[in-house]
PDB file of N, CA and C in Angstrom:
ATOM      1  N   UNK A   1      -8.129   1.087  -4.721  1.00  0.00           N
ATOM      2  CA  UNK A   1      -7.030   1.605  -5.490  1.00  0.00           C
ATOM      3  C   UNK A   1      -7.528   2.482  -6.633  1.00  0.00           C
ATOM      4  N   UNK A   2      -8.806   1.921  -7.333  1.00  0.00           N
ATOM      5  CA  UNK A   2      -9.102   2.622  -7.970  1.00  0.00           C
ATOM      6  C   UNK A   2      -9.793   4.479  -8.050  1.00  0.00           C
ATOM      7  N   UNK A   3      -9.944   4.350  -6.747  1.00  0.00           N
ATOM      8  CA  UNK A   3     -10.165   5.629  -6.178  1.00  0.00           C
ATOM      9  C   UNK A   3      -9.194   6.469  -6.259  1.00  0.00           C
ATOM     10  N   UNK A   4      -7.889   6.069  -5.438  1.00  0.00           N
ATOM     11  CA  UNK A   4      -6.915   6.769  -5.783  1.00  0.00           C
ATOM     12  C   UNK A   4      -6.744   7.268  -6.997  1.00  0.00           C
ATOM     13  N   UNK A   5      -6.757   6.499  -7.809  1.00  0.00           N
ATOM     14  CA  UNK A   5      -6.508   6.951  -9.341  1.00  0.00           C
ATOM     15  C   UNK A   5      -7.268   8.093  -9.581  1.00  0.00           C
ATOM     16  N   UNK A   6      -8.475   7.882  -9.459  1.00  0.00           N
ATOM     17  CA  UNK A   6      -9.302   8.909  -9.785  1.00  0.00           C
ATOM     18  C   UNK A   6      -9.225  10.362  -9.302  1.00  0.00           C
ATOM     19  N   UNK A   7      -8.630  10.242  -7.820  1.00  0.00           N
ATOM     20  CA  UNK A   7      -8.403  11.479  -7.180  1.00  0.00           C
ATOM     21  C   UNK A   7      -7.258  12.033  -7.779  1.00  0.00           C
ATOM     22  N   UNK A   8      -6.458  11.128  -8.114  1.00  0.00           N
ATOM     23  CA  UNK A   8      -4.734  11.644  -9.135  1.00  0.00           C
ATOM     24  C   UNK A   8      -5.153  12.392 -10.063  1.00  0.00           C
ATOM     25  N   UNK A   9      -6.278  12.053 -10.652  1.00  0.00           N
ATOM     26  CA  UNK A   9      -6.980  12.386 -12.797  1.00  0.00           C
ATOM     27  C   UNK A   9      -7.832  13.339 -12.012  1.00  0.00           C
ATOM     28  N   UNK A  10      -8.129  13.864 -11.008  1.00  0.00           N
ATOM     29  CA  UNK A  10      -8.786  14.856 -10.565  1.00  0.00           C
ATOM     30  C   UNK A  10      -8.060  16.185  -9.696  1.00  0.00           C
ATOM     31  N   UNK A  11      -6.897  15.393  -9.591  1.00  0.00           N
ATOM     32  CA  UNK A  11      -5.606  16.339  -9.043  1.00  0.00           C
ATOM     33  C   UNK A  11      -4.829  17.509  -9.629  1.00  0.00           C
ATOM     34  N   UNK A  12      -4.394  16.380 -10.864  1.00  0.00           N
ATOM     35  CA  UNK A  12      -3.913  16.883 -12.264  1.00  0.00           C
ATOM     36  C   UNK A  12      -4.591  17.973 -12.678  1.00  0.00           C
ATOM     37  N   UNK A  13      -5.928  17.376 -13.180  1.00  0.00           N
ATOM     38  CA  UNK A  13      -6.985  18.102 -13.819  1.00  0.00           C
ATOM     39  C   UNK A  13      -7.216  19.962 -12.958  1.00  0.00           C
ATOM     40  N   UNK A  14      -7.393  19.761 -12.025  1.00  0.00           N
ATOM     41  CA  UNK A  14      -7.337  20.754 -11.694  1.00  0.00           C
ATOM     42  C   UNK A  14      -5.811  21.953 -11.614  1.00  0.00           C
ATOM     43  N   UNK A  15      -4.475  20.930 -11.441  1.00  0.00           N
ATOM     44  CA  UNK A  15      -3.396  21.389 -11.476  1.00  0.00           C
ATOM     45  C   UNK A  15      -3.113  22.453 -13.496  1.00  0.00           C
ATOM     46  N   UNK A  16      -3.988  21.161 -14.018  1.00  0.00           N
ATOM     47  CA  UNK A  16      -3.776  21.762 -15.246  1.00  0.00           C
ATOM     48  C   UNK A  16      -4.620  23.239 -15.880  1.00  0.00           C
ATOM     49  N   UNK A  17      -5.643  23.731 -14.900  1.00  0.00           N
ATOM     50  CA  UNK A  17      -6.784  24.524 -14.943  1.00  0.00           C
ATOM     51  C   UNK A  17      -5.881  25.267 -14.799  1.00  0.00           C
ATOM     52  N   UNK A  18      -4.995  25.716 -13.992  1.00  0.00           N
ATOM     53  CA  UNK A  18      -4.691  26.296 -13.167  1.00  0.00           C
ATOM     54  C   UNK A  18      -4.839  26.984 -12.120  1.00  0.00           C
ATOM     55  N   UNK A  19      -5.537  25.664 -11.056  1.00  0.00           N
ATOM     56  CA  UNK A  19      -5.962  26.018 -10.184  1.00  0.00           C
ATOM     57  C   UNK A  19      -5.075  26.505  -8.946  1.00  0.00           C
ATOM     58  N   UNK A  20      -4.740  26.776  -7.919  1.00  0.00           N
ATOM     59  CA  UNK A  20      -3.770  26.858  -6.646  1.00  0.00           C
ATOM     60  C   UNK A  20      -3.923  25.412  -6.261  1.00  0.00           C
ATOM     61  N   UNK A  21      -3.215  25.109  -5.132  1.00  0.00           N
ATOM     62  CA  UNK A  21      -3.014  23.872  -3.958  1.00  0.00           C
ATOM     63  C   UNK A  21      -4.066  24.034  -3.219  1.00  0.00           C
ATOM     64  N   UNK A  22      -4.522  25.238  -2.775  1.00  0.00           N
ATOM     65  CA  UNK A  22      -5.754  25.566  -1.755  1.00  0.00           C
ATOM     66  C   UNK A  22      -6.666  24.967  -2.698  1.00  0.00           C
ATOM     67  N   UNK A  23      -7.016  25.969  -3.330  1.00  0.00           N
ATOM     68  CA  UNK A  23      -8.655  25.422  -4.505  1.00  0.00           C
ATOM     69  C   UNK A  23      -8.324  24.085  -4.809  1.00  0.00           C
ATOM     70  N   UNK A  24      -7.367  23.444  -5.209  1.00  0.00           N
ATOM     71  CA  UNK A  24      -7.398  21.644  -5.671  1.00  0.00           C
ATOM     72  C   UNK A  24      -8.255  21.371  -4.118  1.00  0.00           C
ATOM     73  N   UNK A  25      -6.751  21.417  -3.035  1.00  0.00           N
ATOM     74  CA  UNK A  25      -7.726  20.648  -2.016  1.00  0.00           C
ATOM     75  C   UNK A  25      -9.149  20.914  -1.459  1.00  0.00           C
ATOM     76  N   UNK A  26      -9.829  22.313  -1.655  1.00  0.00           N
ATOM     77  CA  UNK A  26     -11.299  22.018  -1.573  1.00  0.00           C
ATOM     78  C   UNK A  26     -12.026  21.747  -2.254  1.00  0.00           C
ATOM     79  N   UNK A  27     -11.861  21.267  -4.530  1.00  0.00           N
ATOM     80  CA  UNK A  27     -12.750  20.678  -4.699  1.00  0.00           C
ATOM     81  C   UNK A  27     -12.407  19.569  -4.519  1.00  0.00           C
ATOM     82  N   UNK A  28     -11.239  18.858  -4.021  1.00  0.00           N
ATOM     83  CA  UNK A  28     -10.900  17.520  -4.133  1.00  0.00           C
ATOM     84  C   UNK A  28     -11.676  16.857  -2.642  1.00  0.00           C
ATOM     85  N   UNK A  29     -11.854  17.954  -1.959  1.00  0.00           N
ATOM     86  CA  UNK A  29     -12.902  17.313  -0.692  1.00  0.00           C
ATOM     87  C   UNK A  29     -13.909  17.974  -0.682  1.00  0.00           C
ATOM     88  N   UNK A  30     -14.202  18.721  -1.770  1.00  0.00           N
ATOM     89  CA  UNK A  30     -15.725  18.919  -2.158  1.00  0.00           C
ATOM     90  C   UNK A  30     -16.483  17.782  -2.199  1.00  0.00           C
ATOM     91  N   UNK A  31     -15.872  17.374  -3.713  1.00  0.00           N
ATOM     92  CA  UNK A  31     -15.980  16.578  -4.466  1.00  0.00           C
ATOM     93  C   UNK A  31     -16.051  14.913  -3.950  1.00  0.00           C
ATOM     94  N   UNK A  32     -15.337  14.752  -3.082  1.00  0.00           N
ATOM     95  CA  UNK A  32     -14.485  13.291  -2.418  1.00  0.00           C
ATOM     96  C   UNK A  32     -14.635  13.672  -1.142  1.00  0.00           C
ATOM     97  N   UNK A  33     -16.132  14.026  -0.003  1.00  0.00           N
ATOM     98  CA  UNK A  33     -15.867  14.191   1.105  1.00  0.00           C
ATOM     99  C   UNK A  33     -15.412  13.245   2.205  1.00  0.00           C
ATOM    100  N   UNK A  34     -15.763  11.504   1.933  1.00  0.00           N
ATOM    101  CA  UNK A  34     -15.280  10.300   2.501  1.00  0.00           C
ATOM    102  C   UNK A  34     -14.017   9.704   1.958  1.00  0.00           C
ATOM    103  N   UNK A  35     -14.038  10.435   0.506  1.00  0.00           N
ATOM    104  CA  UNK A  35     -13.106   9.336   0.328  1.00  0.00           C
ATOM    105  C   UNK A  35     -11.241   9.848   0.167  1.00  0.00           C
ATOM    106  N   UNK A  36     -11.709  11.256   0.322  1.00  0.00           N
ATOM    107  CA  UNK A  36     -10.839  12.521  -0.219  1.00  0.00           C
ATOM    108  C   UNK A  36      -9.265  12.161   0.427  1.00  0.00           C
ATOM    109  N   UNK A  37      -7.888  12.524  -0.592  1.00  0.00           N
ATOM    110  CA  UNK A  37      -6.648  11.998   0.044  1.00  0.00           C
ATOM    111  C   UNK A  37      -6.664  13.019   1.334  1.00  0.00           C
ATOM    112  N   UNK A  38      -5.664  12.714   2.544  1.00  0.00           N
ATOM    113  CA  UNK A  38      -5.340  14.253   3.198  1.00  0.00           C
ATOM    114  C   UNK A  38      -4.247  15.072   2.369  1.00  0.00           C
ATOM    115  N   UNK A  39      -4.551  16.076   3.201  1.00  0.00           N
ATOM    116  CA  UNK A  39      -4.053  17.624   2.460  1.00  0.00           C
ATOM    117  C   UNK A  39      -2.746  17.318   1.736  1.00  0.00           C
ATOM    118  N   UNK A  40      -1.841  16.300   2.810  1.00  0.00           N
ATOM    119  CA  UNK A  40      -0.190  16.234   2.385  1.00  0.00           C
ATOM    120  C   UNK A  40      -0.301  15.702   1.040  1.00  0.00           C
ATOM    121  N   UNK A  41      -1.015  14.515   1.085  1.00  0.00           N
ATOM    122  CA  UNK A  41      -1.029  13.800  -0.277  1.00  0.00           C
ATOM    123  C   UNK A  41      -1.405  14.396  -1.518  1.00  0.00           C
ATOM    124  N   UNK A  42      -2.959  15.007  -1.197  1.00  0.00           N
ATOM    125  CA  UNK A  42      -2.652  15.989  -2.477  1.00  0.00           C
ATOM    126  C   UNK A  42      -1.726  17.142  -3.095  1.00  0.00           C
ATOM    127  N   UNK A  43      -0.830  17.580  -1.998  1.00  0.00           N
ATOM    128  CA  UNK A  43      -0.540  18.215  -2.113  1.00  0.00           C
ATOM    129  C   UNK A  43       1.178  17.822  -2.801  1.00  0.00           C
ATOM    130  N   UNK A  44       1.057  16.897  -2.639  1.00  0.00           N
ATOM    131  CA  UNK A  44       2.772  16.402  -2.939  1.00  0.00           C
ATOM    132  C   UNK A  44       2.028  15.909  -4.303  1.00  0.00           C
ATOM    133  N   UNK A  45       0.990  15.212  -5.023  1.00  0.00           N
ATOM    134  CA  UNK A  45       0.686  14.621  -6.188  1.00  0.00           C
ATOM    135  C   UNK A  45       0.332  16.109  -6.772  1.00  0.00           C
ATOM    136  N   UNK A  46       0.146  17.076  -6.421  1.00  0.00           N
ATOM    137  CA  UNK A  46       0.040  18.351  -7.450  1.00  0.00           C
ATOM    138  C   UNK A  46       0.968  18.981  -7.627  1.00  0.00           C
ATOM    139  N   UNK A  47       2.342  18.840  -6.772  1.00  0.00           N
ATOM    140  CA  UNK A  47       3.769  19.169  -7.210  1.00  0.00           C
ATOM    141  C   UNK A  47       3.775  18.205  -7.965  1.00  0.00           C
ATOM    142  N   UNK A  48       4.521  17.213  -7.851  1.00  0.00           N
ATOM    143  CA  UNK A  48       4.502  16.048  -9.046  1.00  0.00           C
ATOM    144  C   UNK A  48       3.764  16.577  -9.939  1.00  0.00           C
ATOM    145  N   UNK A  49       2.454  16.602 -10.242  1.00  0.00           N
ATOM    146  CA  UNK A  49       1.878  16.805 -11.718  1.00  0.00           C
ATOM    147  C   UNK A  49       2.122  18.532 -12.331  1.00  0.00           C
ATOM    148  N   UNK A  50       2.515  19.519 -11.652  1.00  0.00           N
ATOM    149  CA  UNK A  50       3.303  20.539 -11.312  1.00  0.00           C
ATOM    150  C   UNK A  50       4.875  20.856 -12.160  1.00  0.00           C
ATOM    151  N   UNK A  51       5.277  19.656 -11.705  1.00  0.00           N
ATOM    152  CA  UNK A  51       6.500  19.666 -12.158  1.00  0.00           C
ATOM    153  C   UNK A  51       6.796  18.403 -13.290  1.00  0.00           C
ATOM    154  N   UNK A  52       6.005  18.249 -14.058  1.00  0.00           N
ATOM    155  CA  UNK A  52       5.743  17.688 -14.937  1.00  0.00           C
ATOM    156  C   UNK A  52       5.572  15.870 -15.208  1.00  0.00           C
ATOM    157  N   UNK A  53       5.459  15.495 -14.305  1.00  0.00           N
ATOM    158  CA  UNK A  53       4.978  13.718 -13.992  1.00  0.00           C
ATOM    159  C   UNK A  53       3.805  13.736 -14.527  1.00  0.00           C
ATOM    160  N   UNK A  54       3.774  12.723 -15.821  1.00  0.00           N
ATOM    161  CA  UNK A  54       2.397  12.127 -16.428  1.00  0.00           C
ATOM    162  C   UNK A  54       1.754  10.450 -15.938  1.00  0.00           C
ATOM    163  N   UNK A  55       2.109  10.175 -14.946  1.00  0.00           N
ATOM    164  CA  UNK A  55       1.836   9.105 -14.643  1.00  0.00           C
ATOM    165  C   UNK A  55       0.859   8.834 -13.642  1.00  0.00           C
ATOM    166  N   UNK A  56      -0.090   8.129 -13.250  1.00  0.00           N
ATOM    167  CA  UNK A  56      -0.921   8.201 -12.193  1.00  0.00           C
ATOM    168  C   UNK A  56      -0.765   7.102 -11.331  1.00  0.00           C
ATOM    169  N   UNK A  57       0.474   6.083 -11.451  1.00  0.00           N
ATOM    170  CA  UNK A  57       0.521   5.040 -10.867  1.00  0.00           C
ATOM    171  C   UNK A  57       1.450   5.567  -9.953  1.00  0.00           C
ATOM    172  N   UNK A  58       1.489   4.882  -8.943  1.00  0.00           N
ATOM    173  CA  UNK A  58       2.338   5.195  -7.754  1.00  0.00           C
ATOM    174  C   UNK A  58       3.827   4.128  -8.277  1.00  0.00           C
ATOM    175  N   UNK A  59       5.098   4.504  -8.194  1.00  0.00           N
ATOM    176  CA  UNK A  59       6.246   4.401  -8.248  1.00  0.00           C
ATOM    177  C   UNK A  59       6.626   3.077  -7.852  1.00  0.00           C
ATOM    178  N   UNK A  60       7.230   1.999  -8.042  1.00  0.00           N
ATOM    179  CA  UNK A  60       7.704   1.420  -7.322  1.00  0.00           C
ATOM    180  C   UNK A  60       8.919   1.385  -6.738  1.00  0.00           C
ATOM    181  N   UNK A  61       9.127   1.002  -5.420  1.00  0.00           N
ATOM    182  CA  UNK A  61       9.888   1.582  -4.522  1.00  0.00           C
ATOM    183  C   UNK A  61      11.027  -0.021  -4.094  1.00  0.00           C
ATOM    184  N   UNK A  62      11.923   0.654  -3.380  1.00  0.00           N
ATOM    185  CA  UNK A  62      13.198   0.118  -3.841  1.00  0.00           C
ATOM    186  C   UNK A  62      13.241  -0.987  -3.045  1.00  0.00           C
ATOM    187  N   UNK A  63      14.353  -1.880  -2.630  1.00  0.00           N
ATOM    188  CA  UNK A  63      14.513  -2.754  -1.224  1.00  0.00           C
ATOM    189  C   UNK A  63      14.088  -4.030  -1.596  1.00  0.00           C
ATOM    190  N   UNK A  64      13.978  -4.777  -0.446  1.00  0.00           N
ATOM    191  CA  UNK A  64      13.894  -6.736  -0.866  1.00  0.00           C
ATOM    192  C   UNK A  64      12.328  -6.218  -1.141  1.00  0.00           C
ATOM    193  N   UNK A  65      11.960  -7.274  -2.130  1.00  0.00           N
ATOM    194  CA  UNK A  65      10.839  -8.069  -2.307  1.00  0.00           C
ATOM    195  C   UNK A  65      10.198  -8.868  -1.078  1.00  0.00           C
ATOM    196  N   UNK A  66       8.992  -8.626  -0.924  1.00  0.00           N
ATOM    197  CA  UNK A  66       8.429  -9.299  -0.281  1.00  0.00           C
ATOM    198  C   UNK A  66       7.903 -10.775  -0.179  1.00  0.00           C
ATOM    199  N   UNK A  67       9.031 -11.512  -0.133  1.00  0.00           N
ATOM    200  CA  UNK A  67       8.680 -12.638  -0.398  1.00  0.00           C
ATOM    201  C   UNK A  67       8.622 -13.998   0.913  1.00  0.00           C
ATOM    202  N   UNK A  68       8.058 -13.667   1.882  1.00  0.00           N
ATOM    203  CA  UNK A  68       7.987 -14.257   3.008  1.00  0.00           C
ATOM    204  C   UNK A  68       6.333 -14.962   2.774  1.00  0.00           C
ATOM    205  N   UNK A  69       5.668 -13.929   2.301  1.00  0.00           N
ATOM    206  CA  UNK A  69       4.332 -14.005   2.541  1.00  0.00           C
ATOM    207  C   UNK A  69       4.009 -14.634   1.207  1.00  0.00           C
ATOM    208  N   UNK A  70       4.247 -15.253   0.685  1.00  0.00           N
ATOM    209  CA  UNK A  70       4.069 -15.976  -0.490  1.00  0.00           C
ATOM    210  C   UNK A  70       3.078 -17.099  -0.196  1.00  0.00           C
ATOM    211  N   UNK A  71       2.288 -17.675  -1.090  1.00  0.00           N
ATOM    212  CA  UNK A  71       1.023 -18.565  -0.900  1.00  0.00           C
ATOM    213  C   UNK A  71       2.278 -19.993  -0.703  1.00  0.00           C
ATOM    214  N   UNK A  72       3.540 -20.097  -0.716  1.00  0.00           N
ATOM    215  CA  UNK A  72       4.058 -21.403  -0.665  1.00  0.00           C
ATOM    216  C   UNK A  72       4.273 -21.656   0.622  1.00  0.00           C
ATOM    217  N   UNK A  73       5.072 -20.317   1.287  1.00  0.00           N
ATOM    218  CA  UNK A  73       5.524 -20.067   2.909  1.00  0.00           C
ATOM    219  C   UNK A  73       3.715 -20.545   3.763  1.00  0.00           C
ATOM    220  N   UNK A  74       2.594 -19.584   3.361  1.00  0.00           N
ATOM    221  CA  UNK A  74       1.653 -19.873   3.888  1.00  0.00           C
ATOM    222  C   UNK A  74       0.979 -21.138   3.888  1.00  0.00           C
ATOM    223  N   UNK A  75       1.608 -21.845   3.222  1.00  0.00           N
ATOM    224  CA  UNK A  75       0.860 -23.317   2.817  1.00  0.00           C
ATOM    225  C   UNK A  75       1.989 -24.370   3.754  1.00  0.00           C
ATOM    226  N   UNK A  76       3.173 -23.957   3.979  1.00  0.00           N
ATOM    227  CA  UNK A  76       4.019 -24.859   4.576  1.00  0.00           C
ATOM    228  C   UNK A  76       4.130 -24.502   5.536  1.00  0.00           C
ATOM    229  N   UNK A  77       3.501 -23.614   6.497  1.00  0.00           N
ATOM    230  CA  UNK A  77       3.387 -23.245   7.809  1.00  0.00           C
ATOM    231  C   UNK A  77       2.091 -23.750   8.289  1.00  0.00           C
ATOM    232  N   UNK A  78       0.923 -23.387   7.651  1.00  0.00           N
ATOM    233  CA  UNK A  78       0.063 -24.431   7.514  1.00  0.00           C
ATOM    234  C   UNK A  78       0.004 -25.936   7.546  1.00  0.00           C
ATOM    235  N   UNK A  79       1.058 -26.896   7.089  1.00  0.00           N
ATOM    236  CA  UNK A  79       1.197 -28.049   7.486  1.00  0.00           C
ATOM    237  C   UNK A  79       1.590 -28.246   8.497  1.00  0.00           C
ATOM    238  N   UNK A  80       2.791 -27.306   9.146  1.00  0.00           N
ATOM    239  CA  UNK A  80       3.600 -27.600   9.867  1.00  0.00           C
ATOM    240  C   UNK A  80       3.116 -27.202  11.442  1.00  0.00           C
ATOM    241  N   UNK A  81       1.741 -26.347  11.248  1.00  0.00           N
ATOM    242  CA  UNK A  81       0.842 -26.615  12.250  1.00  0.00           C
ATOM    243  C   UNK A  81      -0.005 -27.579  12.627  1.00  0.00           C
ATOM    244  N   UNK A  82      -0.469 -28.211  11.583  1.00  0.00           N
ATOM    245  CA  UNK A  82      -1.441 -29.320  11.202  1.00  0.00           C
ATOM    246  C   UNK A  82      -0.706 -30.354  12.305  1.00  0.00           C
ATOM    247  N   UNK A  83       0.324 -30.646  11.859  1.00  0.00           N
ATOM    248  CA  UNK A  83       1.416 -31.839  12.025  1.00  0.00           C
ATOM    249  C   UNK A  83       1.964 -31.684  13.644  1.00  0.00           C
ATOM    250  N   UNK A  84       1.555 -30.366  14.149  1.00  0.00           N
ATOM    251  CA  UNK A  84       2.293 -30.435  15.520  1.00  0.00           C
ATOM    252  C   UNK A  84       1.801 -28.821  16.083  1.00  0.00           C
ATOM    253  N   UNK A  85       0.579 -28.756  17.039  1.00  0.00           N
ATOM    254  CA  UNK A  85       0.093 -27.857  17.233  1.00  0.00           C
ATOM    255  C   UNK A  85       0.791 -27.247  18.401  1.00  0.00           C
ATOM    256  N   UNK A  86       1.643 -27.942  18.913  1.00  0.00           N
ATOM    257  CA  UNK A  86       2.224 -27.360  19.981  1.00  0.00           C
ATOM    258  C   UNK A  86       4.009 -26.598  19.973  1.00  0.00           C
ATOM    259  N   UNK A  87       4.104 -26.494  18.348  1.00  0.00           N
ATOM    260  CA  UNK A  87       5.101 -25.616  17.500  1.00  0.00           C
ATOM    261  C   UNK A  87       4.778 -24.004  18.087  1.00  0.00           C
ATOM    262  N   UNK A  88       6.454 -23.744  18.728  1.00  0.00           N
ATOM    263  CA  UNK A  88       5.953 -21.886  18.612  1.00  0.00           C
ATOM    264  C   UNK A  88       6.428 -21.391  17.286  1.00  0.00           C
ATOM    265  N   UNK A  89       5.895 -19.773  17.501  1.00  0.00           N
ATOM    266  CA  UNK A  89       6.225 -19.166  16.441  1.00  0.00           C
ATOM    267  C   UNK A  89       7.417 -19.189  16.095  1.00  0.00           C
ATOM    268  N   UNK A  90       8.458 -19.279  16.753  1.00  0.00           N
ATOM    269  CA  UNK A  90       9.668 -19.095  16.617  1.00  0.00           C
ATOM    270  C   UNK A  90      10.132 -20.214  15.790  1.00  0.00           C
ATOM    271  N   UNK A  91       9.454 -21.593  16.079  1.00  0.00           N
ATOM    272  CA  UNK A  91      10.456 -22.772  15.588  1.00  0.00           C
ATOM    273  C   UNK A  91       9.279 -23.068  14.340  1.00  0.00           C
ATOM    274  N   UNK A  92       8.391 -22.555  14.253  1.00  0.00           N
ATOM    275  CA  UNK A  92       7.981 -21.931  12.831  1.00  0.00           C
ATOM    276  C   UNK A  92       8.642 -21.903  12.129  1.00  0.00           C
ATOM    277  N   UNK A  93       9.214 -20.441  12.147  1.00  0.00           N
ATOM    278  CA  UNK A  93       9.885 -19.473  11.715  1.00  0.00           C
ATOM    279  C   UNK A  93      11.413 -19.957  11.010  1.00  0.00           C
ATOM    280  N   UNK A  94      11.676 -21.148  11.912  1.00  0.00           N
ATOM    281  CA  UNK A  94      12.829 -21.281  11.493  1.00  0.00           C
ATOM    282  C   UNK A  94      12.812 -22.842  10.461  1.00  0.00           C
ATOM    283  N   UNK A  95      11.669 -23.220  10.710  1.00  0.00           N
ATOM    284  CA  UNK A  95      11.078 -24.233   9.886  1.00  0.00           C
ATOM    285  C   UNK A  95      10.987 -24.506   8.014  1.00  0.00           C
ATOM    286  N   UNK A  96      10.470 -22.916   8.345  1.00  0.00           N
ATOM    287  CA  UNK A  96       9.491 -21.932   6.911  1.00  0.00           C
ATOM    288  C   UNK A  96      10.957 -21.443   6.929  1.00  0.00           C
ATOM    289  N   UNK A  97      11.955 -20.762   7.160  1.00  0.00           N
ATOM    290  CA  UNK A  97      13.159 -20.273   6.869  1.00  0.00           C
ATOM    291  C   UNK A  97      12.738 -19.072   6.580  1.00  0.00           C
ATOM    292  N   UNK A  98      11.617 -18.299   7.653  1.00  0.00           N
ATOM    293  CA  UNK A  98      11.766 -16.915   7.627  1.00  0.00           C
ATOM    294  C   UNK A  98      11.605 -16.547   8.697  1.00  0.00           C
ATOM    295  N   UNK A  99      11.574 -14.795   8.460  1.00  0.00           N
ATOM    296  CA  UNK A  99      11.803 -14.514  10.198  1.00  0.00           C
ATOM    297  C   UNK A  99      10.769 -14.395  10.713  1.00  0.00           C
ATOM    298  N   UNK A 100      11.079 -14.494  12.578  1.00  0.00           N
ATOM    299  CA  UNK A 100       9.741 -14.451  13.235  1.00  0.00           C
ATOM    300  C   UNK A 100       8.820 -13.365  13.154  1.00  0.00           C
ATOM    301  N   UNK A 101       9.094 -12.450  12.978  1.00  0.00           N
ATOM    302  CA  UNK A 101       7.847 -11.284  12.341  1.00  0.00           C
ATOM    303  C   UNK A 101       7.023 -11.631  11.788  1.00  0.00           C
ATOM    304  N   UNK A 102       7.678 -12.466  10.333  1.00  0.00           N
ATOM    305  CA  UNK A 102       6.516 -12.873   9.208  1.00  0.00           C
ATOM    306  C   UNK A 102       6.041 -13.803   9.749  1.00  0.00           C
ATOM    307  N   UNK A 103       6.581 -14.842   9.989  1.00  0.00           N
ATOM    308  CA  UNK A 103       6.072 -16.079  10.572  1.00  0.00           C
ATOM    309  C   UNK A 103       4.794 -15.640  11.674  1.00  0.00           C
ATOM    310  N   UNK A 104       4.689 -14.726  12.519  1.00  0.00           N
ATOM    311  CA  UNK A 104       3.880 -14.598  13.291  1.00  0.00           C
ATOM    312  C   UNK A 104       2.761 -13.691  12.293  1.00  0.00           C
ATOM    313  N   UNK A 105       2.786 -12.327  11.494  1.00  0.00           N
ATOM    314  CA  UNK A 105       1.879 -12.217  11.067  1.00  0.00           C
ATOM    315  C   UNK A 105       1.174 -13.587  10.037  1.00  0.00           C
ATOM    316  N   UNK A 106       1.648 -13.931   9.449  1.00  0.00           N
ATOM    317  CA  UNK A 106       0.981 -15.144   8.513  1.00  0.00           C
ATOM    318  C   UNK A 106       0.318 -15.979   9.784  1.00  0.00           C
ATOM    319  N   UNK A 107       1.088 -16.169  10.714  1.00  0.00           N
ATOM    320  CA  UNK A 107      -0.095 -17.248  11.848  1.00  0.00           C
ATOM    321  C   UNK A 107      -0.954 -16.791  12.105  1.00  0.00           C
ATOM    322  N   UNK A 108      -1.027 -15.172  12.000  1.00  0.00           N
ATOM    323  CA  UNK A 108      -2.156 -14.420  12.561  1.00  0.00           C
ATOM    324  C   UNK A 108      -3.517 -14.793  11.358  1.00  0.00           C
ATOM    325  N   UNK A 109      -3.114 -14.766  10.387  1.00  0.00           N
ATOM    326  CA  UNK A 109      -4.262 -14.839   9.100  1.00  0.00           C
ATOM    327  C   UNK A 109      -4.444 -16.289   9.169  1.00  0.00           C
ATOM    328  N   UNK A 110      -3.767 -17.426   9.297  1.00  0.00           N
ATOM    329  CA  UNK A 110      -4.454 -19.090   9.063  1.00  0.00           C
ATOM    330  C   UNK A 110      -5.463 -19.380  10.100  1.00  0.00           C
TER     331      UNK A 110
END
């Protein structure tokens, strides 16, 4: 993450030179040949800093919270395997009182 940042404070920086979109993105993969954003990304964070955004953190974005994957859900799916290995995902799912999507990625990580 912290990379990102850096490529943002190196985005800017050049946006503020007044450099073009072309010249940002070749010293930004001069500069950053492994680690460098693609073209779109820099190129939408140098409008943004362009059009006057001082921020380098990425936005937070709207909709439910992610709260399926919580260390409590993962800990009580975890028992509830312990206790009966021959549970599907599904009756997991409805166990933990979330849906089978989550329920199956979290089985994927225990």
């Amino acid at each position: 993450m912290t990379e990102r940042i850096e490529l943002r404070y190196s985005i800017k920086f050049c946006q503020k030179l007044g450099d073009s979109q072309s010249k940002t993105i070749r010293k930004i993969q001069q500069v950053f040949p492994e680690d460098a954003m693609g073209v779109t990304q820099i190129k939408e964070w140098f409008n943004r800093f362009k059009d006057g955004r001082t921020s380098m953190e990425r936005e937070l974005r709207c909709g439910r919270p992610q709260t399926a994957r919580s260390a409590a859900n993962v800990e009580r799916m975890r028992n509830l395997v312990i206790a009966d290995r021959r549970l599907t995902v599904r009756e997991i799912a409805e166990d933990a009182k979330v849906n089978k999507d989550s329920a199956n990625a979290i089985m994927a990580k225990i």
